[in-house]
Protein backbone atom coordinates (compact mmCIF):
# COMPACT_ATOMS: atom_id res chain seq x y z
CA UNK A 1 23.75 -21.77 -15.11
CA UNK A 2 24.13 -18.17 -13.53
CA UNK A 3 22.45 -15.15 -15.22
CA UNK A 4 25.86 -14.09 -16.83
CA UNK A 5 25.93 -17.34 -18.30
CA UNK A 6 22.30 -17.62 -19.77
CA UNK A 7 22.33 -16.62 -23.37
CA UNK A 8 20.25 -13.29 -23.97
CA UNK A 9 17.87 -15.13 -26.10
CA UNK A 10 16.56 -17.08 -23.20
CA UNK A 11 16.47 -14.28 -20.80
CA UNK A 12 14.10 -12.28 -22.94
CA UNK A 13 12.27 -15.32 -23.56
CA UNK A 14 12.09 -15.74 -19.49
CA UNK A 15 11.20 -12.03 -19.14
CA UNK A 16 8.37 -12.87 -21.55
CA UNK A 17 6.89 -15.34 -19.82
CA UNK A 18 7.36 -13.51 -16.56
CA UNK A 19 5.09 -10.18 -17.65
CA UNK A 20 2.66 -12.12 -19.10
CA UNK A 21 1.37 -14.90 -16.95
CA UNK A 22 1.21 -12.79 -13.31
CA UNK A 23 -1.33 -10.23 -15.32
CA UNK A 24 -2.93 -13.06 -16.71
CA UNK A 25 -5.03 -14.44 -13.45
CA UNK A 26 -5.26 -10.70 -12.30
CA UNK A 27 -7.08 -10.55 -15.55
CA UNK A 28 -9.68 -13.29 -14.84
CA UNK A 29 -10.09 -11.99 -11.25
CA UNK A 30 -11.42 -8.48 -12.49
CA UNK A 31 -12.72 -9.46 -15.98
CA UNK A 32 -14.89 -12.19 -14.12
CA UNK A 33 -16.03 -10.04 -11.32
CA UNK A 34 -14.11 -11.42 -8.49
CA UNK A 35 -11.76 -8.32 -8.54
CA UNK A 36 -11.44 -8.20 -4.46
CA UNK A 37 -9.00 -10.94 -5.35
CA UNK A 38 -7.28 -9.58 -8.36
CA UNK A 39 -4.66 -7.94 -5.39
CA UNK A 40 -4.08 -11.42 -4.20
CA UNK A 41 -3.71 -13.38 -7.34
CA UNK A 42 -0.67 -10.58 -8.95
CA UNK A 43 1.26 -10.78 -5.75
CA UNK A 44 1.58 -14.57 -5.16
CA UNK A 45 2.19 -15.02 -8.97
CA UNK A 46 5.04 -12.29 -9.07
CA UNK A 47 6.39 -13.78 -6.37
CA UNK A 48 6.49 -17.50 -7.52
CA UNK A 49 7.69 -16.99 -11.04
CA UNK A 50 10.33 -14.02 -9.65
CA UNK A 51 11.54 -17.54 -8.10
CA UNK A 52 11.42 -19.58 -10.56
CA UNK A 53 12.94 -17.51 -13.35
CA UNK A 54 15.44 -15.09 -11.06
CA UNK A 55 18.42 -17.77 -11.88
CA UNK A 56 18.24 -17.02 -15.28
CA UNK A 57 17.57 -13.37 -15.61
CA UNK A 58 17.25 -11.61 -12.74
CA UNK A 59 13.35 -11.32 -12.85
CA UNK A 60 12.50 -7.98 -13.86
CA UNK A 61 9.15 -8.32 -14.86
CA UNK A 62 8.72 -4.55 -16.15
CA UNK A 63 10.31 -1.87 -17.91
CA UNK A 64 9.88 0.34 -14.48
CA UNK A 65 11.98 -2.14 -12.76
CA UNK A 66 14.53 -2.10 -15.57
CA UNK A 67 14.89 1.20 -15.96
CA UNK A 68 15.50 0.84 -12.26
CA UNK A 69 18.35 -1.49 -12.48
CA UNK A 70 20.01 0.70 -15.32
CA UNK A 71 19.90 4.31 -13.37
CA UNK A 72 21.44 2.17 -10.51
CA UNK A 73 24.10 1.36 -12.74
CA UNK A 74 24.82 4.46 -14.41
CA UNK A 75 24.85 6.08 -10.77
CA UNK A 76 28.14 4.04 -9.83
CA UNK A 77 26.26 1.28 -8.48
CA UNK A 78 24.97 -2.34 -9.24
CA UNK A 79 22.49 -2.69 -12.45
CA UNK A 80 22.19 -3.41 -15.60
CA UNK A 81 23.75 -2.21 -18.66
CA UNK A 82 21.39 -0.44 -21.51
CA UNK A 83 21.84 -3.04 -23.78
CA UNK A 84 19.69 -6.09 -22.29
CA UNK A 85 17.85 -3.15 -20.75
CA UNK A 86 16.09 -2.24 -23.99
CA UNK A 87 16.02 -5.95 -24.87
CA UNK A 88 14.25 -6.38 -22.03
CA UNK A 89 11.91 -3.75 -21.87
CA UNK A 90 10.65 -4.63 -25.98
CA UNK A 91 9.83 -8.35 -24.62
CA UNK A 92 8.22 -7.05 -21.52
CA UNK A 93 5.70 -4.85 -23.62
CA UNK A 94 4.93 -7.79 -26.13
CA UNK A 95 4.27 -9.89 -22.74
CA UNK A 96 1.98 -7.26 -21.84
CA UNK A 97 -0.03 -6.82 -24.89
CA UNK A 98 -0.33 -10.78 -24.90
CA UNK A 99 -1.71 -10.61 -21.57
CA UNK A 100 -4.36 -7.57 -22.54
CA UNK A 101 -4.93 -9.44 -26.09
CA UNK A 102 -5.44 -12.61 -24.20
CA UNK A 103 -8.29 -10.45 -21.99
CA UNK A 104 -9.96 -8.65 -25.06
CA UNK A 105 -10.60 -12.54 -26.84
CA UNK A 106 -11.75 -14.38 -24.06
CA UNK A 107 -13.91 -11.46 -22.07
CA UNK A 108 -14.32 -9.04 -25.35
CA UNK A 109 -13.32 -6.61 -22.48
CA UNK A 110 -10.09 -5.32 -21.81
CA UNK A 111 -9.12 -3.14 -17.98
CA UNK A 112 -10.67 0.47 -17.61
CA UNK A 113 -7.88 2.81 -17.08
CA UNK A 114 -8.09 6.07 -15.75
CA UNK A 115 -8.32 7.38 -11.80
CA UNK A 116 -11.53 5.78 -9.48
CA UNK A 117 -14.44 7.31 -8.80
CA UNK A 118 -14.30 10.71 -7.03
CA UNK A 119 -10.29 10.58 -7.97
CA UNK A 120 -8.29 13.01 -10.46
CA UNK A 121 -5.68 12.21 -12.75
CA UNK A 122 -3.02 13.37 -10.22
CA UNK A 123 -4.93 11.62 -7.59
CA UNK A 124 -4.19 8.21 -9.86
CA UNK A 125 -0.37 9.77 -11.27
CA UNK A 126 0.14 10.15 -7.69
CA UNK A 127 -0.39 7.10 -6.64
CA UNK A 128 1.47 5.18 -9.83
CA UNK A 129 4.75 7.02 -9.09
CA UNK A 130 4.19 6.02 -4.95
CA UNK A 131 4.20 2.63 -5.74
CA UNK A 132 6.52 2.45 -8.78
CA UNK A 133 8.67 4.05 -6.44
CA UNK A 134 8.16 2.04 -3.51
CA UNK A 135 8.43 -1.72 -5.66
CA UNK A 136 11.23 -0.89 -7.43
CA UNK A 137 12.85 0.61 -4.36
CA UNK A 138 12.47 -3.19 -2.34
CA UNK A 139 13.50 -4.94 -5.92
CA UNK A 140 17.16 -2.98 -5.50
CA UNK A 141 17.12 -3.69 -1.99
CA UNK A 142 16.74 -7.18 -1.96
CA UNK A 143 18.21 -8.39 -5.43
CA UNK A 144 21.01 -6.06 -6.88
CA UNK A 145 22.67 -5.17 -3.38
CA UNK A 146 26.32 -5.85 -2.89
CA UNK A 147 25.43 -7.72 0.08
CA UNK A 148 22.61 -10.28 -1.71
CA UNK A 149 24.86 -10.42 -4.18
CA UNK A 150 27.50 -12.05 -2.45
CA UNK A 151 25.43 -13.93 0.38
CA UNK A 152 22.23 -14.21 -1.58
CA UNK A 153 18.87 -14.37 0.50
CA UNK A 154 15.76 -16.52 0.12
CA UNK A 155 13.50 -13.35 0.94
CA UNK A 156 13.55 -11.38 -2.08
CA UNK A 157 10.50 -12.77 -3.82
CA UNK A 158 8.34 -12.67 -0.92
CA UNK A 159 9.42 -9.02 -0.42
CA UNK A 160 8.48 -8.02 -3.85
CA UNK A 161 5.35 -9.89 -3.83
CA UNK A 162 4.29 -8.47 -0.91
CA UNK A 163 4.88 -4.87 -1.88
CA UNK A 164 2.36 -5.44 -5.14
CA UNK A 165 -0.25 -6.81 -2.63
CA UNK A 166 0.30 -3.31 -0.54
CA UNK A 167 -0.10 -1.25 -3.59
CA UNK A 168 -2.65 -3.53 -5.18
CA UNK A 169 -4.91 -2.54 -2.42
CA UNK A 170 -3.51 0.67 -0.96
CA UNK A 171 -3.44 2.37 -4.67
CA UNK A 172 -5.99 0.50 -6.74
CA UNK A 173 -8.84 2.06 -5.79
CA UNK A 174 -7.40 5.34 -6.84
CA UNK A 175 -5.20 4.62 -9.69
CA UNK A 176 -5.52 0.76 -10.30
CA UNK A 177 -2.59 0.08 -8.69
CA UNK A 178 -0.89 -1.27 -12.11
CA UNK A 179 2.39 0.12 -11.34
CA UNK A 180 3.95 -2.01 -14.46
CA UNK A 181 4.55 0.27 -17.87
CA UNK A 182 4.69 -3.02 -19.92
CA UNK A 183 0.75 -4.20 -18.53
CA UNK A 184 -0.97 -0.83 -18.73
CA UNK A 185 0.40 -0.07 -22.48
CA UNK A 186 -0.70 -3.63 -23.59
CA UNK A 187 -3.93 -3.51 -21.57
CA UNK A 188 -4.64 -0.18 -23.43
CA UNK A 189 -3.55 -1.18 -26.76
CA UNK A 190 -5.71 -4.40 -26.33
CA UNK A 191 -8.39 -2.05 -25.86
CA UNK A 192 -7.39 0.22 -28.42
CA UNK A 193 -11.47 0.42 -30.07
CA UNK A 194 -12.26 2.47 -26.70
CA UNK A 195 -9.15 4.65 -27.44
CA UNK A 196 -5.49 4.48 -26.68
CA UNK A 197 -3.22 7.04 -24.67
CA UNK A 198 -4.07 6.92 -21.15
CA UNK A 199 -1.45 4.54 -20.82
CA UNK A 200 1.25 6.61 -21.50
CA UNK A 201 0.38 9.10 -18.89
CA UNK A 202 0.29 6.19 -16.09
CA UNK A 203 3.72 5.15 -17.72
CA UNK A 204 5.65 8.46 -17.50
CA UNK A 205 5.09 8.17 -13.72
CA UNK A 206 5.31 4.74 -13.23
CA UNK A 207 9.13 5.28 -15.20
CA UNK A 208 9.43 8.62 -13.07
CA UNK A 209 8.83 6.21 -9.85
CA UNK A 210 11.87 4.04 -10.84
CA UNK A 211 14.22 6.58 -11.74
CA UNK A 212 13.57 7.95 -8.21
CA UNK A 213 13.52 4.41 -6.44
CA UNK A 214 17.08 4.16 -7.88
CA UNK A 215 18.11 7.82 -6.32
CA UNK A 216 16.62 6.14 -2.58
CA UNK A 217 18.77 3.02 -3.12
CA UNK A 218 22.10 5.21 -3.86
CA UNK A 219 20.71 6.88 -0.52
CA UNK A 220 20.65 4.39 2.28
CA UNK A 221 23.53 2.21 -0.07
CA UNK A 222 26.02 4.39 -0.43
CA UNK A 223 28.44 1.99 0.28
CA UNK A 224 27.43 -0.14 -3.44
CA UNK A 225 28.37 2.99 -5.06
CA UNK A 226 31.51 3.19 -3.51
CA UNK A 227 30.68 5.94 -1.43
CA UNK A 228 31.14 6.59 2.33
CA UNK A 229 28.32 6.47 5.12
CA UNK A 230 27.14 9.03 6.96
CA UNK A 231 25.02 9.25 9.91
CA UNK A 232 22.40 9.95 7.88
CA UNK A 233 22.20 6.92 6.13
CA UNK A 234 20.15 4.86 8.92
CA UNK A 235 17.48 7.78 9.43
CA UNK A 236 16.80 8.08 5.74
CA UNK A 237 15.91 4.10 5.70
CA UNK A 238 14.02 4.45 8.61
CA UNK A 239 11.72 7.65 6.84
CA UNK A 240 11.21 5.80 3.85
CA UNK A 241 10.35 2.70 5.21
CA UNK A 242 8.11 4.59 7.86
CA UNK A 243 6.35 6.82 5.03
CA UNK A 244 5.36 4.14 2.82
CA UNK A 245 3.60 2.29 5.90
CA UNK A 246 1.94 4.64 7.03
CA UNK A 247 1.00 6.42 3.50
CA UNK A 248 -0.60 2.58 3.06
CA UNK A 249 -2.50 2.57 6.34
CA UNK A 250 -3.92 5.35 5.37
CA UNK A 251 -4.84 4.58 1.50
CA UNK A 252 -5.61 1.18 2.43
CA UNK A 253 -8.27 2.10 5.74
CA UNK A 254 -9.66 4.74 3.57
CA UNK A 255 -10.15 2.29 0.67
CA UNK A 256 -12.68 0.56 3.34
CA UNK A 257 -11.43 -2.46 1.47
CA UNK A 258 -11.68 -5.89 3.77
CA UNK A 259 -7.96 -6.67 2.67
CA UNK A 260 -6.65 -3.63 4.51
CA UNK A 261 -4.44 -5.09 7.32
CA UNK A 262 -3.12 -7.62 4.43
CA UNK A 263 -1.60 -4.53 2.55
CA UNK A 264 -0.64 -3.13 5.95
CA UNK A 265 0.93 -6.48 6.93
CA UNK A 266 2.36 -6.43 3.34
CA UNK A 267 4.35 -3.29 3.22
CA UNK A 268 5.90 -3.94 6.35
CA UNK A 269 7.12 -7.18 4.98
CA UNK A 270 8.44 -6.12 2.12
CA UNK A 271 10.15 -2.08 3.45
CA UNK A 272 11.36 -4.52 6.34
CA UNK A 273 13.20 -7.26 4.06
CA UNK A 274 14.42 -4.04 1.85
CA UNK A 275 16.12 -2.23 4.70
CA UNK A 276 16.56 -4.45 7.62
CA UNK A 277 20.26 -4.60 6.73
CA UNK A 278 20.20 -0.68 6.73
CA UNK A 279 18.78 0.82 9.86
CA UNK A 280 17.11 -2.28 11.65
CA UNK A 281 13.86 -1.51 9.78
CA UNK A 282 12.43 -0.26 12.83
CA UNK A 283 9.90 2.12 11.34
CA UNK A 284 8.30 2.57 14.55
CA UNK A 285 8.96 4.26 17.80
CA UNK A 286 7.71 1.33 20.06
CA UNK A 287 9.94 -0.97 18.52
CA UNK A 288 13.23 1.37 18.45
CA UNK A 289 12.03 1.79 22.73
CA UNK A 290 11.87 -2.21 23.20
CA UNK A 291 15.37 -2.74 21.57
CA UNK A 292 17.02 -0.16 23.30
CA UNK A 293 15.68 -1.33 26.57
CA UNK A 294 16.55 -4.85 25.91
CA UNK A 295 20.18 -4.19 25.01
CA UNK A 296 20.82 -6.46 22.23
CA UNK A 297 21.36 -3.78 19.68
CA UNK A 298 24.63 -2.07 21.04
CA UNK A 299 25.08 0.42 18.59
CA UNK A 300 21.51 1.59 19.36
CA UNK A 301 22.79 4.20 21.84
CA UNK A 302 20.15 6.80 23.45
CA UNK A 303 21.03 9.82 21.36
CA UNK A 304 20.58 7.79 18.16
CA UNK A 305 17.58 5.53 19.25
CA UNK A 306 16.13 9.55 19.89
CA UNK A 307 16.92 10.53 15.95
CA UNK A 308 15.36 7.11 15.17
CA UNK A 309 11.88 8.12 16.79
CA UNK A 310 12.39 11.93 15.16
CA UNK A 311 12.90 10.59 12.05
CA UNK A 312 9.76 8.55 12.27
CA UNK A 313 7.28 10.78 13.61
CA UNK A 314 8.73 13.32 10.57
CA UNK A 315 8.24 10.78 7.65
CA UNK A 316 4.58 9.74 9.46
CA UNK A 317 3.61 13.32 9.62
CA UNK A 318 4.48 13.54 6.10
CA UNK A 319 2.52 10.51 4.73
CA UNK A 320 -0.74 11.34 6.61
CA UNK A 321 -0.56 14.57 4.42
CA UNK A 322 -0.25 12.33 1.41
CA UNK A 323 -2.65 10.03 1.98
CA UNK A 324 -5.51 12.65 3.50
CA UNK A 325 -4.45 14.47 0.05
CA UNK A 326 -5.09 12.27 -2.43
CA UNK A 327 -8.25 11.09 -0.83
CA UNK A 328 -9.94 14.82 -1.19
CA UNK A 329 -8.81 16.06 2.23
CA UNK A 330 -10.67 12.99 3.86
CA UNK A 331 -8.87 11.18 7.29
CA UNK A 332 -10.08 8.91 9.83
CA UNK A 333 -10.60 9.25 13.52
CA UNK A 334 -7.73 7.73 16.21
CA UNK A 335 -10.17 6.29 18.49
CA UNK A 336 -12.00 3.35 19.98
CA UNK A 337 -14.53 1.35 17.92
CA UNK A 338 -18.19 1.73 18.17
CA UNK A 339 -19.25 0.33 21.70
CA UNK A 340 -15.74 0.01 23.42
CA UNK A 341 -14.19 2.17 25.71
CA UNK A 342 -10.94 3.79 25.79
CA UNK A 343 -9.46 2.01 28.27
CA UNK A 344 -10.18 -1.43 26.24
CA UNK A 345 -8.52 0.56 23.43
CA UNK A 346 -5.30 1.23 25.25
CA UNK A 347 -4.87 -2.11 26.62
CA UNK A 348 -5.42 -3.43 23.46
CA UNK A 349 -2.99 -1.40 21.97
CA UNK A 350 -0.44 -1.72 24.72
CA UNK A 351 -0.92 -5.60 24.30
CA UNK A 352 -0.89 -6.18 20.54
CA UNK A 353 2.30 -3.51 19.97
CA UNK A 354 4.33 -4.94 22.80
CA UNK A 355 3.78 -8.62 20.85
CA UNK A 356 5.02 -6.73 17.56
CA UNK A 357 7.88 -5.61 19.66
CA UNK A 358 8.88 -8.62 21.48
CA UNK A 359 8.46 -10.33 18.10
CA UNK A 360 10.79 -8.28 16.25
CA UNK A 361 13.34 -9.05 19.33
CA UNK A 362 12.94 -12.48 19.12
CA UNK A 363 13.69 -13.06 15.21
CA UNK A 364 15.44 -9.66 14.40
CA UNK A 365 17.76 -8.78 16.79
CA UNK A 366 18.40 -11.12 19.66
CA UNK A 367 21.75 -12.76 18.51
CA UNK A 368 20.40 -16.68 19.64
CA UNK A 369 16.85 -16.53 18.21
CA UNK A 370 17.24 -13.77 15.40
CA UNK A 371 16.61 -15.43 11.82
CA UNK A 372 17.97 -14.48 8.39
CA UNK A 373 15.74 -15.36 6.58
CA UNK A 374 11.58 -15.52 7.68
CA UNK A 375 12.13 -12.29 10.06
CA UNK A 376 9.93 -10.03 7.74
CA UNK A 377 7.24 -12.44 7.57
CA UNK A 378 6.96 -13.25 11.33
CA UNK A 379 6.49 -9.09 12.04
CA UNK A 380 4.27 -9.09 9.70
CA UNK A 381 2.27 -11.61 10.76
CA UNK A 382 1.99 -9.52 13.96
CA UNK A 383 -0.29 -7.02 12.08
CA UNK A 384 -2.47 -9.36 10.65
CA UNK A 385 -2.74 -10.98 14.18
CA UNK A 386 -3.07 -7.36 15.59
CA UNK A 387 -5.56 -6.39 13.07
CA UNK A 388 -7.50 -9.09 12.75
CA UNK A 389 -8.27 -8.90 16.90
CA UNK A 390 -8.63 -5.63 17.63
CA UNK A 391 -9.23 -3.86 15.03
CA UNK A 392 -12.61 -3.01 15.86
CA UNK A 393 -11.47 -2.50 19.39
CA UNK A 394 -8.67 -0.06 18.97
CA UNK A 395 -8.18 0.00 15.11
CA UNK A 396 -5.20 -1.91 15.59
CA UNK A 397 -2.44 1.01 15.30
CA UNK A 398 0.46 -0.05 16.93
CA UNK A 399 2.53 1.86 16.36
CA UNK A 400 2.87 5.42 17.67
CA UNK A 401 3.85 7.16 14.35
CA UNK A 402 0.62 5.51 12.65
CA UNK A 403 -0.93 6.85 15.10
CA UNK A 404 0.81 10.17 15.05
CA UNK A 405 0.31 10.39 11.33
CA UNK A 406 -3.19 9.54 11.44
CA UNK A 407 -4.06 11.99 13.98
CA UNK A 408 -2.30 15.08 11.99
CA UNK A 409 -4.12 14.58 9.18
CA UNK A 410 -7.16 14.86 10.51
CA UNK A 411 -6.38 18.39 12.10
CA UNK A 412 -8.56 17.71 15.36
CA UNK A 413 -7.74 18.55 18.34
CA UNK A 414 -9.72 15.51 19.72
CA UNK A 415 -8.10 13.10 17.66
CA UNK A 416 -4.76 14.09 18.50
CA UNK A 417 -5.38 13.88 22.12
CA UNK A 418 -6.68 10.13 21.62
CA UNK A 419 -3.66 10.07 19.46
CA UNK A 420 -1.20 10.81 22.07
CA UNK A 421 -3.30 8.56 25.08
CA UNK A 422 -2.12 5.51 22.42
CA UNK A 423 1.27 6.80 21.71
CA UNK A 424 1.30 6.56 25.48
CA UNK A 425 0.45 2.97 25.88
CA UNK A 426 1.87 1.94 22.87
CA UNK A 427 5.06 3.33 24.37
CA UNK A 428 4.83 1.25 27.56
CA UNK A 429 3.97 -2.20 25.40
CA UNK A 430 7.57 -1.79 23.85
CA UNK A 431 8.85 -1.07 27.14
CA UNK A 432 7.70 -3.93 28.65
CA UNK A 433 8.31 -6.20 25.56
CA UNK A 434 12.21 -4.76 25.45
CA UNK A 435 12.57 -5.61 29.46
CA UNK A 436 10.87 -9.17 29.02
CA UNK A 437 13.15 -9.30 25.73
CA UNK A 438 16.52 -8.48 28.11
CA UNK A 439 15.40 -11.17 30.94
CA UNK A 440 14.27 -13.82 28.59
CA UNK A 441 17.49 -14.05 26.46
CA UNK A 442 19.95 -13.19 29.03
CA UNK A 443 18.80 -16.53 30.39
CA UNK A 444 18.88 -18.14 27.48
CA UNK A 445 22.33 -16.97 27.08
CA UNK A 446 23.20 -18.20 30.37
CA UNK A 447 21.64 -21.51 30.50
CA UNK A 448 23.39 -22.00 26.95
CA UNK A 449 26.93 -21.24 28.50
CA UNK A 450 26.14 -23.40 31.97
CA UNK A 451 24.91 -26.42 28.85
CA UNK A 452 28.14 -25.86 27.13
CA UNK A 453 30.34 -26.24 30.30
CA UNK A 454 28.56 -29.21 30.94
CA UNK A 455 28.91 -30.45 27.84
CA UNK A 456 32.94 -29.48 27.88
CA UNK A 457 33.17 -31.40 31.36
CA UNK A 458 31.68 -34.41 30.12
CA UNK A 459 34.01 -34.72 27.47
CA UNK A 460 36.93 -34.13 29.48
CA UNK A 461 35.63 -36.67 31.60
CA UNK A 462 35.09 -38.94 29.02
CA UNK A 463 38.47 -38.44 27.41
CA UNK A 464 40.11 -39.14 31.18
CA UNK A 465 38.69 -42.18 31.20
């Protein structure tokens, strides 16, 4: 049974169940005190029930998501119509007052909302409308597109759950990181005794966020609402995709929380799975080097791998204003850690972001190893792996419009000139990674063609006989 064919009465049921029981552990994790994990527990529960209830609804989840899907559709494009729209969005805010009753009976508690310490209400607005933006921008991407749509993809609930673990711990410190209308109106009027209406403020950006996410889609899609592509199209994917990765480095390093490469590695996953179909989801000048050195992309000429790294270092510029704004003007340095020196640094990062390259080669691009389906995962593993080595070493950039971003943001001069010393290297890694890349699978190209005319031989031979 498709989702046209499930009655409504079981999708709003579905949607029901599917706001209510992620918010439900994330409840326990803060409630109880173990709210370092609260990050961890909404992401991997989004992501298994978005696959166990997407055949029969869609998996929305929240009214930000829905109102999503129904701009989409009223822009030309894919969506939903207003109809099961406001169906859905009434059983999505009884699933989230269930889940902030369920937290005021068994804690007699209920989540504080409001911005962090030391953060204002636009700090935490701010923040809501990034991230609103950001997951209902990869829940377009990887579920209503034409393309999924016709093909399908096995992806698209890793991809969401992966961008609520980057703004779980890239946001919540500021803002909570709720991004979900539906949970932060129930968990308020659950909580109602302490006063109610700080919800709404959260949910007017958190809407705002998905009314915008559904202008990006229309952006780098224009094709789903049967409009032509420009030239364009491929450096606005690659700016949003590199803004919200570096806008979480930064949130996320500055949040000194010990989950910081895991919303990092998170992000990339998800802006990755969102637009790899776009622009290649480079997001990164090293990588858009290595795969025009290697070849294997050949309509990544010179002139447009160079708009590719402008169109980085722009939308990396941009974020480290963000983030250095909404954390009072406060940055961090581009430089080696405590007790290493800066050529340990540079190695490192000339090591760790030619893997990421060569990586992204191997299961992205080259046409006999790429994969369709675990490519985001396996680059971003490469951050955890990078940051979990050298991040004390180096701080585990690489990437040289992280590190470009980073370094404007803190205005100083000597940061930018450490800054630029990493670019460097950084540079060379996906240099070296794209020439290893062209020798390693132009011999795996040839030794596949000599194995199939040894294979054709032998048959003849076989057939002679």
């Amino acid at each position: 049974m498709g989702i046209v064919d499930t009655p409504l009465a079981l999708r709003c049921a579905a949607e029901f169940i599917g706001t209510f029981l992620p918010f439900f552990p994330v409840g326990f994790n803060v409630l109880s005190g173990a709210a370092i994990f609260g990050g961890l527990s909404l992401a991997t529960s989004l992501s298994v029930l978005t696959y166990a209830l997407a055949g029969l609804l869609g998996a929305n989840f929240s009214p930000a998501v829905t109102l999503a899907l129904f701009v989409s559709k009223k822009l030309g494009g894919p969506g939903i119509d207003g109809a099961i729209a406001s169906s859905y969005v009434a059983v999505q805010l009884l699933g989230g007052l269930a889940s902030g009753l369920c937290f005021v009976n068994i804690f007699a508690d209920s989540f504080r909302l409001g911005p962090g310490a030391g953060f204002s209400w636009l700090d935490a607005c701010a923040c809501e409308f990034l991230y609103s933006t950001f997951l209902c921008f990869v829940v377009l991407n990887t579920t209503a597109a034409r393309t999924y749509n016709s093909e399908g993809n096995q992806f698209y609930g890793l991809a969401i759950g992966a961008m609520v673990l980057a703004a779980s711990y890239a946001a919540g410190p500021i803002s909570g990181g709720l991004i979900n209308p539906a949970i932060t109106i129930g968990a308020d009027l659950a909580g109602a005794g302490a006063g109610f209406g700080k919800s709404l403020i959260y949910a007017v950006f958190q809407l705002l966020g998905a009314a915008f996410a559904a202008l990006l889609f229309k952006a780098v899609r224009p094709l789903d609402f049967d409009e032509h592509e420009t030239p364009r199209t491929r450096l606005i994917s690659e700016m949003i995709g590199t803004f919200a990765l570096v806008l979480t480095v930064g949130l996320a390093v500055l949040a000194k929380t010990p989950l910081a490469v895991v919303a990092i590695a998170g992000c990339l996953i998800a802006m990755v799975y969102a637009l790899g179909d776009v622009s290649g989801a480079h997001f990164n000048p090293a990588v858009t080097v290595a795969i025009l050195v290697s070849g294997h992309d050949p309509e990544l000429t010179p002139k447009r791998a160079g708009y590719y790294v402008g169109a980085q270092l722009l939308s990396a510029i941009f974020a480290g204003l963000c983030f250095c704004l909404l954390h009072n003007g406060n940055s961090f340095a581009v430089a080696p850690g405590e007790g290493f020196s800066m050529a340990a640094a540079t190695v490192a990062e000339m090591f760790f972001t030619g893997l990421l390259a060569f990586v992204v080669l191997g299961v992205a691009v080259a046409p006999k190893t790429k994969s369709s389906q675990i490519f985001g995962v396996a680059i971003g593993f490469c951050i955890l792996i990078g940051g979990l080595s050298v991040g004390k070493v180096s701080g585990a950039f690489m990437n040289p419009a992280v590190s470009v971003g980073v370094a404007v943001s803190g205005a100083s001069w000597s940061t930018i000139k450490t800054a630029l010393r990493y670019c460097t290297f950084q540079l060379f890694g996906g240099l070296l990674a794209g020439g290893a890349a062209h020798v390693l699978h132009s011999e795996i190209s040839a030794a596949s063609g000599e194995t199939s005319k040894l294979l054709g031989a032998a048959r003849e031979e076989a057939q002679a006989n």
